[in-house]
Protein backbone atom coordinates (compact mmCIF):
# COMPACT_ATOMS: atom_id res chain seq x y z
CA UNK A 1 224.65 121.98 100.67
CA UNK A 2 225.48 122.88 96.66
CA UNK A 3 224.27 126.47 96.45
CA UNK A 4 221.38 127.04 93.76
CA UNK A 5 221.98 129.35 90.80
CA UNK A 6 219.66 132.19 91.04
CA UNK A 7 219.18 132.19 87.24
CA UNK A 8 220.50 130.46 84.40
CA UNK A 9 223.93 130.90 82.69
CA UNK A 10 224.17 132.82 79.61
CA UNK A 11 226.38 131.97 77.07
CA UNK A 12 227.91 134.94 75.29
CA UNK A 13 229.83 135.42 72.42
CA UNK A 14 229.21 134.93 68.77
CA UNK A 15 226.91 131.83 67.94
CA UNK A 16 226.33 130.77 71.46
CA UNK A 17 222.67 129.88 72.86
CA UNK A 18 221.35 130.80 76.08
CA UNK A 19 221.92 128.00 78.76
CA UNK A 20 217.84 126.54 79.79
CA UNK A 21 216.34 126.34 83.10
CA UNK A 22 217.42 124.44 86.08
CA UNK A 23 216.50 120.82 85.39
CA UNK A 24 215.70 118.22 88.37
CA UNK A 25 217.72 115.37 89.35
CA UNK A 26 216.56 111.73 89.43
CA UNK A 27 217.99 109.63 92.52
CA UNK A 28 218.59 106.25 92.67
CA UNK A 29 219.26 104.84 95.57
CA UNK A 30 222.44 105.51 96.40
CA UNK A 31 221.92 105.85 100.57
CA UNK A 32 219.65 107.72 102.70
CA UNK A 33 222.45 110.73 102.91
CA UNK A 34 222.77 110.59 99.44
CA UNK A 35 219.38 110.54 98.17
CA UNK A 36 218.67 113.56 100.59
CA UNK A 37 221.37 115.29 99.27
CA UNK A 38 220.90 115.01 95.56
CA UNK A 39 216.94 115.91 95.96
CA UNK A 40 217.54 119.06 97.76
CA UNK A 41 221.05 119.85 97.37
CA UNK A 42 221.62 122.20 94.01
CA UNK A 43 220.47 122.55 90.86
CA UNK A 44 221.89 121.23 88.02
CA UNK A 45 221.85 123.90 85.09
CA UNK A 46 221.66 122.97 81.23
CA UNK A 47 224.13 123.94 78.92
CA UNK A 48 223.26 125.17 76.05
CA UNK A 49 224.10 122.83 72.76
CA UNK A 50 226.09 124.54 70.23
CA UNK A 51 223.98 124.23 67.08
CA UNK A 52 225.91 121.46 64.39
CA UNK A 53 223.44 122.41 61.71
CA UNK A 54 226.30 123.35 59.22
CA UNK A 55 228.22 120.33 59.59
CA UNK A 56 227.77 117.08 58.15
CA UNK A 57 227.14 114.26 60.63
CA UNK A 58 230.33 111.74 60.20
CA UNK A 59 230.43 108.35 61.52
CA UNK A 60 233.81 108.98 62.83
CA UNK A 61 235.98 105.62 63.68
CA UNK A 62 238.26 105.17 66.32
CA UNK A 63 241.91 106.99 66.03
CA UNK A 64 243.69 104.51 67.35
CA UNK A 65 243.63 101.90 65.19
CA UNK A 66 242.91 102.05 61.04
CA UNK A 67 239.68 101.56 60.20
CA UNK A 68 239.90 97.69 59.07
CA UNK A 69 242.19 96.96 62.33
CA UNK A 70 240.89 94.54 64.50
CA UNK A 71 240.11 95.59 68.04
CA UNK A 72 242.85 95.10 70.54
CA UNK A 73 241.47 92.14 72.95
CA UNK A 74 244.68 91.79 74.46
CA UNK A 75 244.89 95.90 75.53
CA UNK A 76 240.73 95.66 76.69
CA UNK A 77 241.48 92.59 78.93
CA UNK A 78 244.12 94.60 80.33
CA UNK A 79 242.14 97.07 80.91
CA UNK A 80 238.74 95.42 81.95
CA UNK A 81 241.48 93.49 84.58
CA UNK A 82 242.63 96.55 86.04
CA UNK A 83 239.11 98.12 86.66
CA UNK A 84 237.84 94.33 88.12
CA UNK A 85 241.06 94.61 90.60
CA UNK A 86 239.46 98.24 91.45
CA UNK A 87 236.09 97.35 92.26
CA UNK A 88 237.25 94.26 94.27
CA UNK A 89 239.85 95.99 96.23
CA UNK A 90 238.18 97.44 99.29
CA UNK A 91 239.25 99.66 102.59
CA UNK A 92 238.51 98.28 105.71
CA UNK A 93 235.26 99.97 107.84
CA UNK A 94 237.53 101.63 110.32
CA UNK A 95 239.30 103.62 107.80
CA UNK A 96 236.02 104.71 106.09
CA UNK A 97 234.55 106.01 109.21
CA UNK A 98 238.11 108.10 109.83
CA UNK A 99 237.29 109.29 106.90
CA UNK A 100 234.37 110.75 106.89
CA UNK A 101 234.87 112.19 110.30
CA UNK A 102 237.53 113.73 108.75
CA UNK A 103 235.52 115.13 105.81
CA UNK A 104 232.93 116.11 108.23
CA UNK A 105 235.54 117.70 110.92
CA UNK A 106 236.51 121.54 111.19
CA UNK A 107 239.91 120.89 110.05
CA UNK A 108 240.19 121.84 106.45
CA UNK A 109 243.84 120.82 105.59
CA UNK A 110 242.37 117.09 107.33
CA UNK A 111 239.66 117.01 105.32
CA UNK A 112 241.29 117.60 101.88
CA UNK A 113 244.13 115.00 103.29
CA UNK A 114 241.34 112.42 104.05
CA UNK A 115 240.12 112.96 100.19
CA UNK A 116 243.36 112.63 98.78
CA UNK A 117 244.10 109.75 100.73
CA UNK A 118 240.43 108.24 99.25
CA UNK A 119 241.20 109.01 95.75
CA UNK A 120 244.58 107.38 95.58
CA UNK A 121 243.72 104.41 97.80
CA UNK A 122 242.30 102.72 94.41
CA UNK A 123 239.53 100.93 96.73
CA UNK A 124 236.01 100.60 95.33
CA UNK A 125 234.20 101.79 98.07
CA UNK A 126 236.51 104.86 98.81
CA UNK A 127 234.05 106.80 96.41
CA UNK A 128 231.27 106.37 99.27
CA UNK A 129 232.16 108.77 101.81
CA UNK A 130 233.17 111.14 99.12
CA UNK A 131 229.63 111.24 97.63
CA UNK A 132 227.97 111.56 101.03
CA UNK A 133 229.89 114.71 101.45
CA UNK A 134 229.38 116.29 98.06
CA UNK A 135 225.44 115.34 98.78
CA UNK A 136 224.93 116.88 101.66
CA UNK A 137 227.15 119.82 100.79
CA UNK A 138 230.67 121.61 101.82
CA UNK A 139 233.00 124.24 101.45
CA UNK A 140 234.77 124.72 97.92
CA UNK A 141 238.14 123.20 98.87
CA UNK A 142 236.62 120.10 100.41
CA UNK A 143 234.34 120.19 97.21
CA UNK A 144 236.99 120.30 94.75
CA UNK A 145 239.15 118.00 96.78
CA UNK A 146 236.45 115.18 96.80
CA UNK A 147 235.87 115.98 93.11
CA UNK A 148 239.63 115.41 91.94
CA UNK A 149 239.53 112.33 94.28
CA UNK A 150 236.56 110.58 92.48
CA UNK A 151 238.43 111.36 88.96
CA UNK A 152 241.57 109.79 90.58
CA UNK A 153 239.50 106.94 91.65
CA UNK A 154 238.00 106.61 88.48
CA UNK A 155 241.14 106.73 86.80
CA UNK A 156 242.23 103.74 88.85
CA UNK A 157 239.00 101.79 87.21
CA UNK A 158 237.32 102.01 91.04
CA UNK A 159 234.53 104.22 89.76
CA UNK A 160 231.12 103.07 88.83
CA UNK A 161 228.31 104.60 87.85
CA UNK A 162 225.60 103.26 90.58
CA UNK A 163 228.02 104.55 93.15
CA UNK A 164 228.79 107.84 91.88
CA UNK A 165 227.28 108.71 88.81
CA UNK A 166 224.11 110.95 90.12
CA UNK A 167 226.29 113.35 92.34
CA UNK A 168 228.70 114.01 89.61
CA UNK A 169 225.61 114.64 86.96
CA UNK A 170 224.51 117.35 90.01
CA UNK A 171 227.75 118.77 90.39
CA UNK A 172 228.14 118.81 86.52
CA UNK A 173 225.69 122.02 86.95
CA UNK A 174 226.74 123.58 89.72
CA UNK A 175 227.19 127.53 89.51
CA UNK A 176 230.62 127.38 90.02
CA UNK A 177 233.00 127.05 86.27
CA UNK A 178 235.52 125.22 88.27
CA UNK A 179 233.48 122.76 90.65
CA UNK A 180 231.69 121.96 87.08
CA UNK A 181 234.62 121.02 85.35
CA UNK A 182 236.43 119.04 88.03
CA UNK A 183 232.84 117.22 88.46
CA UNK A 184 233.26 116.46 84.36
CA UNK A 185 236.26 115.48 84.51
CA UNK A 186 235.14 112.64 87.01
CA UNK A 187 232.15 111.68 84.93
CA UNK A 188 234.73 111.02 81.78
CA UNK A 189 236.19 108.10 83.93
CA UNK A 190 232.81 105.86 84.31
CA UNK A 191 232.54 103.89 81.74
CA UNK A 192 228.47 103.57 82.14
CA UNK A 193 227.31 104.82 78.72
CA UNK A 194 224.80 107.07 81.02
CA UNK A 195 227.19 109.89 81.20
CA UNK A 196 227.34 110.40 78.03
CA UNK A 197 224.44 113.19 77.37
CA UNK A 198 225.91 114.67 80.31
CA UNK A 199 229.12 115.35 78.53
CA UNK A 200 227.76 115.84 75.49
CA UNK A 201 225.52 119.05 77.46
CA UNK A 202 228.77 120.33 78.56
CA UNK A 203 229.59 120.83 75.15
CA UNK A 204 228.05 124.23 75.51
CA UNK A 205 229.09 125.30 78.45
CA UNK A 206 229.13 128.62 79.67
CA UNK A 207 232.94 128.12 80.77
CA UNK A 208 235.76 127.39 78.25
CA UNK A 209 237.55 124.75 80.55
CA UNK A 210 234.52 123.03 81.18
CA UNK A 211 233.95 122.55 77.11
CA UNK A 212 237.22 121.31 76.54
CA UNK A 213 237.22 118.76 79.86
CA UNK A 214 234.03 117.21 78.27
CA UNK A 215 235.54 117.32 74.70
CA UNK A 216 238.91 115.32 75.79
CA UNK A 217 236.23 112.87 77.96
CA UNK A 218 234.11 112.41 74.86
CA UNK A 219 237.34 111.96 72.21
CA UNK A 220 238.93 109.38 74.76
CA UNK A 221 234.96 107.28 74.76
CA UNK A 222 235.35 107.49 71.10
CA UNK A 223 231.97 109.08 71.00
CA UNK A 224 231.17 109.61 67.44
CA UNK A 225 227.85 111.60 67.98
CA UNK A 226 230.19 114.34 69.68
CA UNK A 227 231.86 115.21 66.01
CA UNK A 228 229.33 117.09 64.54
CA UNK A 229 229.00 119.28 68.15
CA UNK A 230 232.83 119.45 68.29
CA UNK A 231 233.24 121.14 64.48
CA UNK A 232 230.83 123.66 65.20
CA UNK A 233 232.65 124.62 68.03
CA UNK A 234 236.04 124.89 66.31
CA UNK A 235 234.08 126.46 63.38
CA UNK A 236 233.25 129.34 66.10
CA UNK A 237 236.82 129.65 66.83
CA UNK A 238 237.00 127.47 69.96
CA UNK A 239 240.70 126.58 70.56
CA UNK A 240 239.59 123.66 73.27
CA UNK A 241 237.25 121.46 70.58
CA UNK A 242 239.76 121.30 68.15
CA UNK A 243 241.97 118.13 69.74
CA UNK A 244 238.99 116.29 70.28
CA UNK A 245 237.52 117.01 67.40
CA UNK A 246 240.91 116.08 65.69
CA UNK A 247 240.66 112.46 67.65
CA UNK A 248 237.15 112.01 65.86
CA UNK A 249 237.33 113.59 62.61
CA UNK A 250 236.78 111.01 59.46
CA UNK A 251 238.56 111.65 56.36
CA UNK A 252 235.49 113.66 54.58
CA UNK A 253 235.66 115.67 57.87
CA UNK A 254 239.20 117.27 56.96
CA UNK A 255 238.36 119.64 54.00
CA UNK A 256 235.03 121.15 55.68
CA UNK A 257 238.12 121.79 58.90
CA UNK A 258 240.70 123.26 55.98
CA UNK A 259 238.07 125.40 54.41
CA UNK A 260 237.54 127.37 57.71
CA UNK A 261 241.21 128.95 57.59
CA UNK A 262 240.29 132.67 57.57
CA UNK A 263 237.02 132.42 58.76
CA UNK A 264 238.60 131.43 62.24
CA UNK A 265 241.47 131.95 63.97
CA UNK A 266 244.14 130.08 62.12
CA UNK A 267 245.33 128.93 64.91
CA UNK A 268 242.68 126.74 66.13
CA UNK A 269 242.88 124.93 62.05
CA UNK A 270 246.29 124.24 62.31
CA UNK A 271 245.73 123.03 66.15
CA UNK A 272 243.37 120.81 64.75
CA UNK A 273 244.74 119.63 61.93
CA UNK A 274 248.29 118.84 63.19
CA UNK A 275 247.17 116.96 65.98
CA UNK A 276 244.83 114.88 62.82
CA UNK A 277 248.31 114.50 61.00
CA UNK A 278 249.46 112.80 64.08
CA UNK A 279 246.74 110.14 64.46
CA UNK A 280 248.05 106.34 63.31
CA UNK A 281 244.82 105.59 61.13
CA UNK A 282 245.85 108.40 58.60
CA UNK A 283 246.71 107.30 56.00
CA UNK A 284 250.16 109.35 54.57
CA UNK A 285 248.84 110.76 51.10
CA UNK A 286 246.26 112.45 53.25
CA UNK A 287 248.93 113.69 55.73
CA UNK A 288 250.75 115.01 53.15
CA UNK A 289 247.62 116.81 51.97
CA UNK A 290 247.08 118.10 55.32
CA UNK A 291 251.15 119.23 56.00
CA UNK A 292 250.55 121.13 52.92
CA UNK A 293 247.66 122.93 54.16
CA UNK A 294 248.98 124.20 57.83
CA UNK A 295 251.81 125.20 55.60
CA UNK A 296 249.69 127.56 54.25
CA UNK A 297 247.93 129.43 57.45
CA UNK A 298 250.00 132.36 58.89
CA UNK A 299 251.05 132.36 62.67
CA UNK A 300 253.16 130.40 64.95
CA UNK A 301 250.48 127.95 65.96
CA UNK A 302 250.88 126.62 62.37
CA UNK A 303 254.87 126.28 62.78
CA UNK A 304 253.93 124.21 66.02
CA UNK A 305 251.94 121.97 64.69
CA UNK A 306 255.11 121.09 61.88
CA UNK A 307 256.90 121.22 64.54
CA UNK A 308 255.15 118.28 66.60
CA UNK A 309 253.95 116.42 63.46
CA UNK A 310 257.84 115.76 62.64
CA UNK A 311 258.14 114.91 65.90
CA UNK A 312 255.54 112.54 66.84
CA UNK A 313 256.98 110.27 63.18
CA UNK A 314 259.88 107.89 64.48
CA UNK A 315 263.47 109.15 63.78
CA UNK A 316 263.92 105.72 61.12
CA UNK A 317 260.59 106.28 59.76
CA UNK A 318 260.83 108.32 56.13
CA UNK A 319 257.67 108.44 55.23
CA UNK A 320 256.81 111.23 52.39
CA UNK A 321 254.70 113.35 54.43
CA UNK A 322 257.88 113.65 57.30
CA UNK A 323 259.92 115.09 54.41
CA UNK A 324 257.41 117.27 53.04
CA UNK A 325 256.48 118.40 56.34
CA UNK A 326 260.51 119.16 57.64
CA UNK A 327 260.79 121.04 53.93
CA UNK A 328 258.02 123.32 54.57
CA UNK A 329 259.09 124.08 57.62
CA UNK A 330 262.81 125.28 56.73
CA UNK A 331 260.96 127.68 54.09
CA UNK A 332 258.74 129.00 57.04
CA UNK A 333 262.02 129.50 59.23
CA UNK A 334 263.57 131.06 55.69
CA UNK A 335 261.09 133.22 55.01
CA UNK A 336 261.14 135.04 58.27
């Protein structure tokens, strides 16, 4: 069974809240094991929010497409096909019940073979013994194991929420950084709009992995109330908001981000804005704005994100920003 935290998680460094008190767990029905498991298993702690009271709230839209593109119908039947052929793909009983006598058995390396083998089988109902086991409890491999497994699963579009979602939102809490990040990581892959204040919590994390895990979840939902959460974490310094926050940002968004370059690590800008730069909605006489400004911050994260910007534009493509961007970087290299 989870372990409890004796007392919350405090969140140290500069502009970080404390984390609040243990918070209970609703069950649905989700199998006798299950239920019993989530209702006296562990307790889920509350990350503290980072407070977004500096920056503007932005209605950020979607980085994958401009803003007056029209939705891709043929890419989401793709994708709505593959996660149907998920769900409807099933293992057969016997194999389930091998596999949760392996889970259950005294062999460890059998146990984490039996979740791997669940996670990549791409089956529906391969997620059920997995969440029985992370109910009732186990030891950290078999944890993390069955963890990675139901983000492989999800992955494959054989996740949903009703099956899984309320022993990942547990686990999401759990005392352990690295149990809590795997368990966000497999929350990002159900599509159920109910994760979302989950991941959104995790946003102030204790743990840096675990705020980064739920920032990349977020930035791939195209969750637009994340931006505001996501720029006061980069405006704190915080290396792993500043690609998702990149993936959200709107245009007004980019000169609050430029204006932090000395007040942060200059790093983390030019992190941030060179992976903006790279985004296909951009339009190029704001990349060229925003070449120009990495240009200016010191260190080599800054000659990276050149770097990458150069190479992310297509060798026949000549667009002005490319050439401004490959000229500023020869004066870097010069100057050195």
């Amino acid at each position: 069974m989870p372990r409890r935290s004796d007392r919350p998680l405090q969140v140290g460094g500069r502009g970080r809240g404390r984390v609040d008190h243990a918070r209970a767990v609703s069950v649905n029905r989700v199998g006798t094991a299950i239920a019993l498991g989530l209702v006296l298993g562990a307790s889920t702690v509350r990350a503290a929010e980072p407070k977004a009271a500096d920056a503007k709230p932005v209605g950020a839209k979607s980085n994958a497409k401009p803003d007056n593109a029209k939705p891709d119908k043929k890419k989401g039947s793709k994708e709505k096909a593959a996660a149907d052929e998920g769900s409807k793909k099933s293992l057969p009983a016997a194999r389930l019940d091998a596999a949760r006598g392996a889970l259950a058995g005294e062999d460890d390396a059998a146990a984490i073979a039996a979740a791997e083998s669940l996670g990549g089988s791409g089956a529906g109902n391969a997620a059920e013994p997995l969440a029985e086991l992370l109910a009732a409890g186990a030891a950290p491999a078999r944890t993390e194991a069955s963890l990675d497994a139901l983000a492989k699963l999800g992955a494959a579009g054989a996740l949903t929420a009703p099956r899984a979602f309320e022993v990942l939102d547990l686990y999401s809490g759990h005392h352990a950084p690295e149990i809590r990040q795997r368990a966000v990581k497999a929350l990002g892959t159900i599509k159920d709009p109910r994760v979302v204040p989950t991941l959104l919590a995790r946003l102030g994390d204790a743990a840096p992995g675990v705020r980064a895990t739920a920032g990349e979840a977020l930035a791939a939902r195209r969750e637009r109330s994340a931006t505001p959460r996501l720029f006061a974490l980069v405006k704190r310094g915080d290396a792993g908001a500043a690609s998702p926050l990149a993936a959200l940002a709107t245009a007004d968004l980019i000169p609050q981000i430029a204006e932090l370059a000395g007040t942060v690590d200059d790093g983390v800008v030019a992190a941030t804005l060179g992976d903006y730069a790279q985004r296909g909605d951009v339009p190029d006489r704001l990349r060229l704005d925003v070449v120009r400004t990495i240009a200016k911050l010191a260190g080599a994260e800054a000659t990276t994100a050149l770097v990458e910007y150069i190479a992310s534009v297509p060798a026949k493509d000549d667009r002005p920003s490319k050439r401004e961007a490959q000229k500023l970087l020869d004066e870097r290299e010069t100057a050195k």
